[in-house]
N, C-alpha and C. Protein backbone atom coordinates (compact mmCIF):
# COMPACT_ATOMS: atom_id res chain seq x y z
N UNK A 1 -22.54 6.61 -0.57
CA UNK A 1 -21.21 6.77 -1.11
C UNK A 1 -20.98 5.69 -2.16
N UNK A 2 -20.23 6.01 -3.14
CA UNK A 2 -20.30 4.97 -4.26
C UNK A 2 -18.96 3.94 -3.80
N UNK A 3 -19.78 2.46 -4.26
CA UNK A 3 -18.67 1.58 -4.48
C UNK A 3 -18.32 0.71 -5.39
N UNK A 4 -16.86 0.66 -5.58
CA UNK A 4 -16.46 0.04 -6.86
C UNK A 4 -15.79 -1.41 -6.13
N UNK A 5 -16.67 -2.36 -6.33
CA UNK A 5 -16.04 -3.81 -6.24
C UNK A 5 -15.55 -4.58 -7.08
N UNK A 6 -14.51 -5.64 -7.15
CA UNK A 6 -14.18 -6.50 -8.15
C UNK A 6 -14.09 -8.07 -7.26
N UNK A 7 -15.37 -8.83 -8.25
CA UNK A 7 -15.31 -10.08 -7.73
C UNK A 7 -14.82 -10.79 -8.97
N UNK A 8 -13.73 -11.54 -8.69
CA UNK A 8 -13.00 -12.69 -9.18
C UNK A 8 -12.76 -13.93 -8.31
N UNK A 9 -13.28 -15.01 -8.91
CA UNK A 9 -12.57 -16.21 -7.91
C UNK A 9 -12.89 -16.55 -6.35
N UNK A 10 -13.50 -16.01 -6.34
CA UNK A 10 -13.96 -16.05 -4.40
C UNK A 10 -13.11 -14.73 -4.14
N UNK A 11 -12.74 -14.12 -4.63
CA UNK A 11 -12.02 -12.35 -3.59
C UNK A 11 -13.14 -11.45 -4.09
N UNK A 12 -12.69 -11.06 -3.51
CA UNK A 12 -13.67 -9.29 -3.79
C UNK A 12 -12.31 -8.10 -3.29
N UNK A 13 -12.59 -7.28 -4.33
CA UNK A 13 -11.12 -6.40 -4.83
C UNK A 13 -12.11 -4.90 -4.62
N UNK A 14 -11.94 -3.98 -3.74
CA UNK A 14 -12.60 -2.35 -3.67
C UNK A 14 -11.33 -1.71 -3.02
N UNK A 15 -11.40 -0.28 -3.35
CA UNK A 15 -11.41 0.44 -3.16
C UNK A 15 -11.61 0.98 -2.28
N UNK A 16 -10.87 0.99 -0.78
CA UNK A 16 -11.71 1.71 1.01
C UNK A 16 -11.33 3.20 0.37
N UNK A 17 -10.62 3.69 -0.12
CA UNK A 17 -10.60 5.20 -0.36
C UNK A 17 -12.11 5.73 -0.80
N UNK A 18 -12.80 4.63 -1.59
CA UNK A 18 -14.01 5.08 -2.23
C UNK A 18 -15.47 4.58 -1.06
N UNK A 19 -15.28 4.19 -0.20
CA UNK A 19 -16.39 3.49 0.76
C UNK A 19 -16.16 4.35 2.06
N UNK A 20 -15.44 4.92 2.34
CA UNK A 20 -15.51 5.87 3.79
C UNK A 20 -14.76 7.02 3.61
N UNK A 21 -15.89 7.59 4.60
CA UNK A 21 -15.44 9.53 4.14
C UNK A 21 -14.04 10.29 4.59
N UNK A 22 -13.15 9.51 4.79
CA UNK A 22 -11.98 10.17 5.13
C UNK A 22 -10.81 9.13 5.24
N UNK A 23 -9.77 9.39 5.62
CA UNK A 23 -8.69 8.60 5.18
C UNK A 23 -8.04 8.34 7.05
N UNK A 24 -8.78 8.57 8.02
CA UNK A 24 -8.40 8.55 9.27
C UNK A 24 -8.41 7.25 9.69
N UNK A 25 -7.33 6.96 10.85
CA UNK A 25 -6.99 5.40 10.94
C UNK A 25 -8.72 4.58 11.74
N UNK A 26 -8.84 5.41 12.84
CA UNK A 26 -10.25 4.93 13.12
C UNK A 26 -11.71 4.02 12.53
N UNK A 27 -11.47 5.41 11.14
CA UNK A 27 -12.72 5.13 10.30
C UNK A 27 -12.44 4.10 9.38
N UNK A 28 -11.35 3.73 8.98
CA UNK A 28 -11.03 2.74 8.12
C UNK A 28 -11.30 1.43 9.21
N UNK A 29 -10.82 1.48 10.01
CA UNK A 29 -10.72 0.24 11.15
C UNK A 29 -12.07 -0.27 11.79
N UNK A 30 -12.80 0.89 11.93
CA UNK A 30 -14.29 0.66 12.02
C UNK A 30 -14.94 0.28 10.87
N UNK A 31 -14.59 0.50 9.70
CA UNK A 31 -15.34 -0.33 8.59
C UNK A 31 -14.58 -2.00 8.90
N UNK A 32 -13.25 -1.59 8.73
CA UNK A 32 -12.63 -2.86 8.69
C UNK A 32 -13.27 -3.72 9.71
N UNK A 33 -13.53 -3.62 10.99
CA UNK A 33 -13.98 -4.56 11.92
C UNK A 33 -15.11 -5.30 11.71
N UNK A 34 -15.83 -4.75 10.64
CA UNK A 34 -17.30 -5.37 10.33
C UNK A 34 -17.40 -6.17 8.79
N UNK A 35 -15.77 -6.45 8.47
CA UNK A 35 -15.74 -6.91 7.83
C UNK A 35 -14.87 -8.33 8.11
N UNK A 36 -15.56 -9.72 8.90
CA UNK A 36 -15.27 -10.31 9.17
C UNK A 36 -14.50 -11.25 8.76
N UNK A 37 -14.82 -11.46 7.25
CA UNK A 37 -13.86 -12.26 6.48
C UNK A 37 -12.35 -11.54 5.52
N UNK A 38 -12.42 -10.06 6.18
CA UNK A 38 -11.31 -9.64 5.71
C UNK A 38 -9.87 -10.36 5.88
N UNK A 39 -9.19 -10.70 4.57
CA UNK A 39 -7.74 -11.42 4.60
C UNK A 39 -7.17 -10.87 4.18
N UNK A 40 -6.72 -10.01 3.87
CA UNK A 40 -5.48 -9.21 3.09
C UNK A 40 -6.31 -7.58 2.92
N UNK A 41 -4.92 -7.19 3.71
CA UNK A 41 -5.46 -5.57 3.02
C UNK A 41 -3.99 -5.08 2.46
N UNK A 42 -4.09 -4.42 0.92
CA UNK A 42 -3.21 -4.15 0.10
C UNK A 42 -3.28 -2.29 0.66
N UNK A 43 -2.50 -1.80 0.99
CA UNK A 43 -2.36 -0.37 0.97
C UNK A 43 -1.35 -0.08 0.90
N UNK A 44 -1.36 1.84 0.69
CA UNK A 44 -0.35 2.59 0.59
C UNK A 44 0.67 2.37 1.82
N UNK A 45 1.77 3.21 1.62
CA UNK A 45 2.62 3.36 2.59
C UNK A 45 2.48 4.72 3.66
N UNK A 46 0.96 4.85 3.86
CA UNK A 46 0.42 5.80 4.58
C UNK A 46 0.75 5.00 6.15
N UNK A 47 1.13 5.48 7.06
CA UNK A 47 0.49 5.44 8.50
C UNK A 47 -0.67 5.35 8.79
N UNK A 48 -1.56 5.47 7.96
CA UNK A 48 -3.31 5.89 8.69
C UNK A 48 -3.65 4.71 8.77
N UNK A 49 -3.55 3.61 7.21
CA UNK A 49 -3.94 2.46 7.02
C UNK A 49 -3.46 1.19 7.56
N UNK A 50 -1.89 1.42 7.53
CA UNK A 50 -1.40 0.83 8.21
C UNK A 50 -2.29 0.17 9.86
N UNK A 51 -2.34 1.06 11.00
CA UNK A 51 -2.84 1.24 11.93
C UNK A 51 -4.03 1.03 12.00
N UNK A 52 -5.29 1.12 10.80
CA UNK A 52 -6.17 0.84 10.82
C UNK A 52 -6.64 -0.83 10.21
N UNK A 53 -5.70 -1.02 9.95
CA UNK A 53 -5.12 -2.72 9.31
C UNK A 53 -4.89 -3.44 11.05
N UNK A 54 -3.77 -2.63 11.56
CA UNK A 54 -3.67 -3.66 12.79
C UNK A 54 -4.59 -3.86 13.96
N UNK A 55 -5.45 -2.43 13.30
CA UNK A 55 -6.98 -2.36 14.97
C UNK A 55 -8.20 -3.03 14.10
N UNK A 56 -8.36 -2.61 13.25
CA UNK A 56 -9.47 -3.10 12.65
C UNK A 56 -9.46 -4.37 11.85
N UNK A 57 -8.40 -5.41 11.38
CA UNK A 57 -8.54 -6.63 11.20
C UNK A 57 -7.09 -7.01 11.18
N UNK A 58 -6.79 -7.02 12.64
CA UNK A 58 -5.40 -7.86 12.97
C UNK A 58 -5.13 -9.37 12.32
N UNK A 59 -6.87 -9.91 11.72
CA UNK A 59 -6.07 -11.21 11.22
C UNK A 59 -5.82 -11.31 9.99
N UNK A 60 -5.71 -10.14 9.30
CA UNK A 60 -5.64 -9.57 7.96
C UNK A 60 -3.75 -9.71 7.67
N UNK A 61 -3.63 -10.10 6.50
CA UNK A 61 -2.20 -9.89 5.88
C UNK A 61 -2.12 -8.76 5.36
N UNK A 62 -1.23 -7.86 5.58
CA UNK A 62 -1.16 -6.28 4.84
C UNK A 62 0.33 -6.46 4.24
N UNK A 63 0.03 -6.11 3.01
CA UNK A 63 0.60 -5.84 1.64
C UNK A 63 0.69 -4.47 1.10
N UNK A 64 1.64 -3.97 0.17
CA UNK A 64 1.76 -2.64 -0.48
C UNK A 64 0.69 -3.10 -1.80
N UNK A 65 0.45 -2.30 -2.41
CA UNK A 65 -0.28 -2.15 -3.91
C UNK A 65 0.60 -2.07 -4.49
N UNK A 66 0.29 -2.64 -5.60
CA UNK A 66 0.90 -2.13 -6.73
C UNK A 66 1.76 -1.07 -7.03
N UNK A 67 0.63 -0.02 -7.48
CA UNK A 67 1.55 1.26 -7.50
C UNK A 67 2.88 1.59 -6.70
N UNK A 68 3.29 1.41 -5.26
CA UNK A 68 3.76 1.64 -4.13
C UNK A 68 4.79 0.61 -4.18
N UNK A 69 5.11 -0.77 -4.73
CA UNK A 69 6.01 -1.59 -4.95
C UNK A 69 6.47 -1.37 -6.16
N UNK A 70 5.71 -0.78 -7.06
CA UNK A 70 6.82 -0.14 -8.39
C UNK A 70 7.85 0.92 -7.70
N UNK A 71 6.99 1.86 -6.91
CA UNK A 71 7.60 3.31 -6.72
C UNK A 71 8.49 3.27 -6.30
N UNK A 72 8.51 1.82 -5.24
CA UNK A 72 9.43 1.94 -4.10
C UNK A 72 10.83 1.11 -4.72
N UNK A 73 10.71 0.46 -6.19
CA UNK A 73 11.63 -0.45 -6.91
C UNK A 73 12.07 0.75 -7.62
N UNK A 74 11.42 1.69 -8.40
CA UNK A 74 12.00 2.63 -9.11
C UNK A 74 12.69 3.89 -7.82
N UNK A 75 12.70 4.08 -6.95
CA UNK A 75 13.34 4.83 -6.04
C UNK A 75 14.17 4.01 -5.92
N UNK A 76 14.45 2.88 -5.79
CA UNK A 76 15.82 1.86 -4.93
C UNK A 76 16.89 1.99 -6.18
N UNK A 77 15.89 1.59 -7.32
CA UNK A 77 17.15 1.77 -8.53
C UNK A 77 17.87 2.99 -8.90
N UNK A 78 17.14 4.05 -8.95
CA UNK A 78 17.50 5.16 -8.96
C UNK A 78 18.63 5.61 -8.14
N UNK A 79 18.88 5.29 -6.34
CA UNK A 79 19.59 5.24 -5.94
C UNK A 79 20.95 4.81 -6.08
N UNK A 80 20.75 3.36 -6.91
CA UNK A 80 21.52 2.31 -7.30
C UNK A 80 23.04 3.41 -8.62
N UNK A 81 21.41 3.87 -9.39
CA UNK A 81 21.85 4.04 -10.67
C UNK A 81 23.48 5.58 -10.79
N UNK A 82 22.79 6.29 -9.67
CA UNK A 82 23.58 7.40 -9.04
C UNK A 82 24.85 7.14 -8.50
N UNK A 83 24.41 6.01 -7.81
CA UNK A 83 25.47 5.83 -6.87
C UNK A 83 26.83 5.04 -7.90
N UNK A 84 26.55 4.53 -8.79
CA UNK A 84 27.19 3.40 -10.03
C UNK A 84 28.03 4.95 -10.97
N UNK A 85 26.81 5.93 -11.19
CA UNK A 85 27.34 7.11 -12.67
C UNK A 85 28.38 7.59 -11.09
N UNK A 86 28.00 7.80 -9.99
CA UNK A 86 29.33 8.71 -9.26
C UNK A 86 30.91 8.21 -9.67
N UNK A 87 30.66 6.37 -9.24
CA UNK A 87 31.66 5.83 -8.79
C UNK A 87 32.51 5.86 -10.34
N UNK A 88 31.68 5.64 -11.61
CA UNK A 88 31.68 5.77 -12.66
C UNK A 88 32.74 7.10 -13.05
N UNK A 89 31.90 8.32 -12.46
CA UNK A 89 32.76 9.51 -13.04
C UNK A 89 33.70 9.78 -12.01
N UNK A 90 34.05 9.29 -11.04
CA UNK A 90 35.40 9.10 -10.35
C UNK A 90 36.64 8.46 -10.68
N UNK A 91 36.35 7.46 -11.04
CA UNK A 91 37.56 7.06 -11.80
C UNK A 91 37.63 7.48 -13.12
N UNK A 92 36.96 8.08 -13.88
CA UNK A 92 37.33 8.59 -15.10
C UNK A 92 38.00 9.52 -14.93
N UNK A 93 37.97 10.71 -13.57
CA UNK A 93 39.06 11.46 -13.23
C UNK A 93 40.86 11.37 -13.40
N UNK A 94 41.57 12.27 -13.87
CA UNK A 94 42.76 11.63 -13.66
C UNK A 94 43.31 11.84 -12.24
């Protein structure tokens, strides 16, 4: 199976979507366990990973990615932004 690593600085940055054949909490956690010096795992806001973060390297810090802390800033504002044009076109009412 192909893998895409990024070493900078003493980390090493991959891709588990691209290193094991499925996205199930198990199989991630079973890679994860044999990865002893794992410190941080960055993932989605999936359940699978999550769970496979807390069985397979509980001494791991888990973080959102990137992508998933924009999404989740552009959903909050969005909310924001709605909720501001309502209150907005309410009082413009007579």
């Amino acid at each position: 199976m192909a893998e895409i690593v990024l070493r900078t600085g003493g980390l090493t940055f991959l891709s588990l979507s691209l290193i094991i054949p499925d996205r199930q909490a198990e199989t991630a956690a079973q890679w994860m366990r044999q990865q002893t010096d794992l410190a941080v795992v960055s993932r989605d806001r999936g359940g699978e990973y999550a769970s496979a973060a807390r069985e397979g390297a509980p001494q791991a810090v888990q973080c959102a990615d990137r992508f998933h802390i924009v999404k989740n800033l552009t959903e909050a504002v969005q909310v924001l932004l709605a909720r501001c044009q309502a209150e907005i076109l309410a009082e413009k009412k007579p």
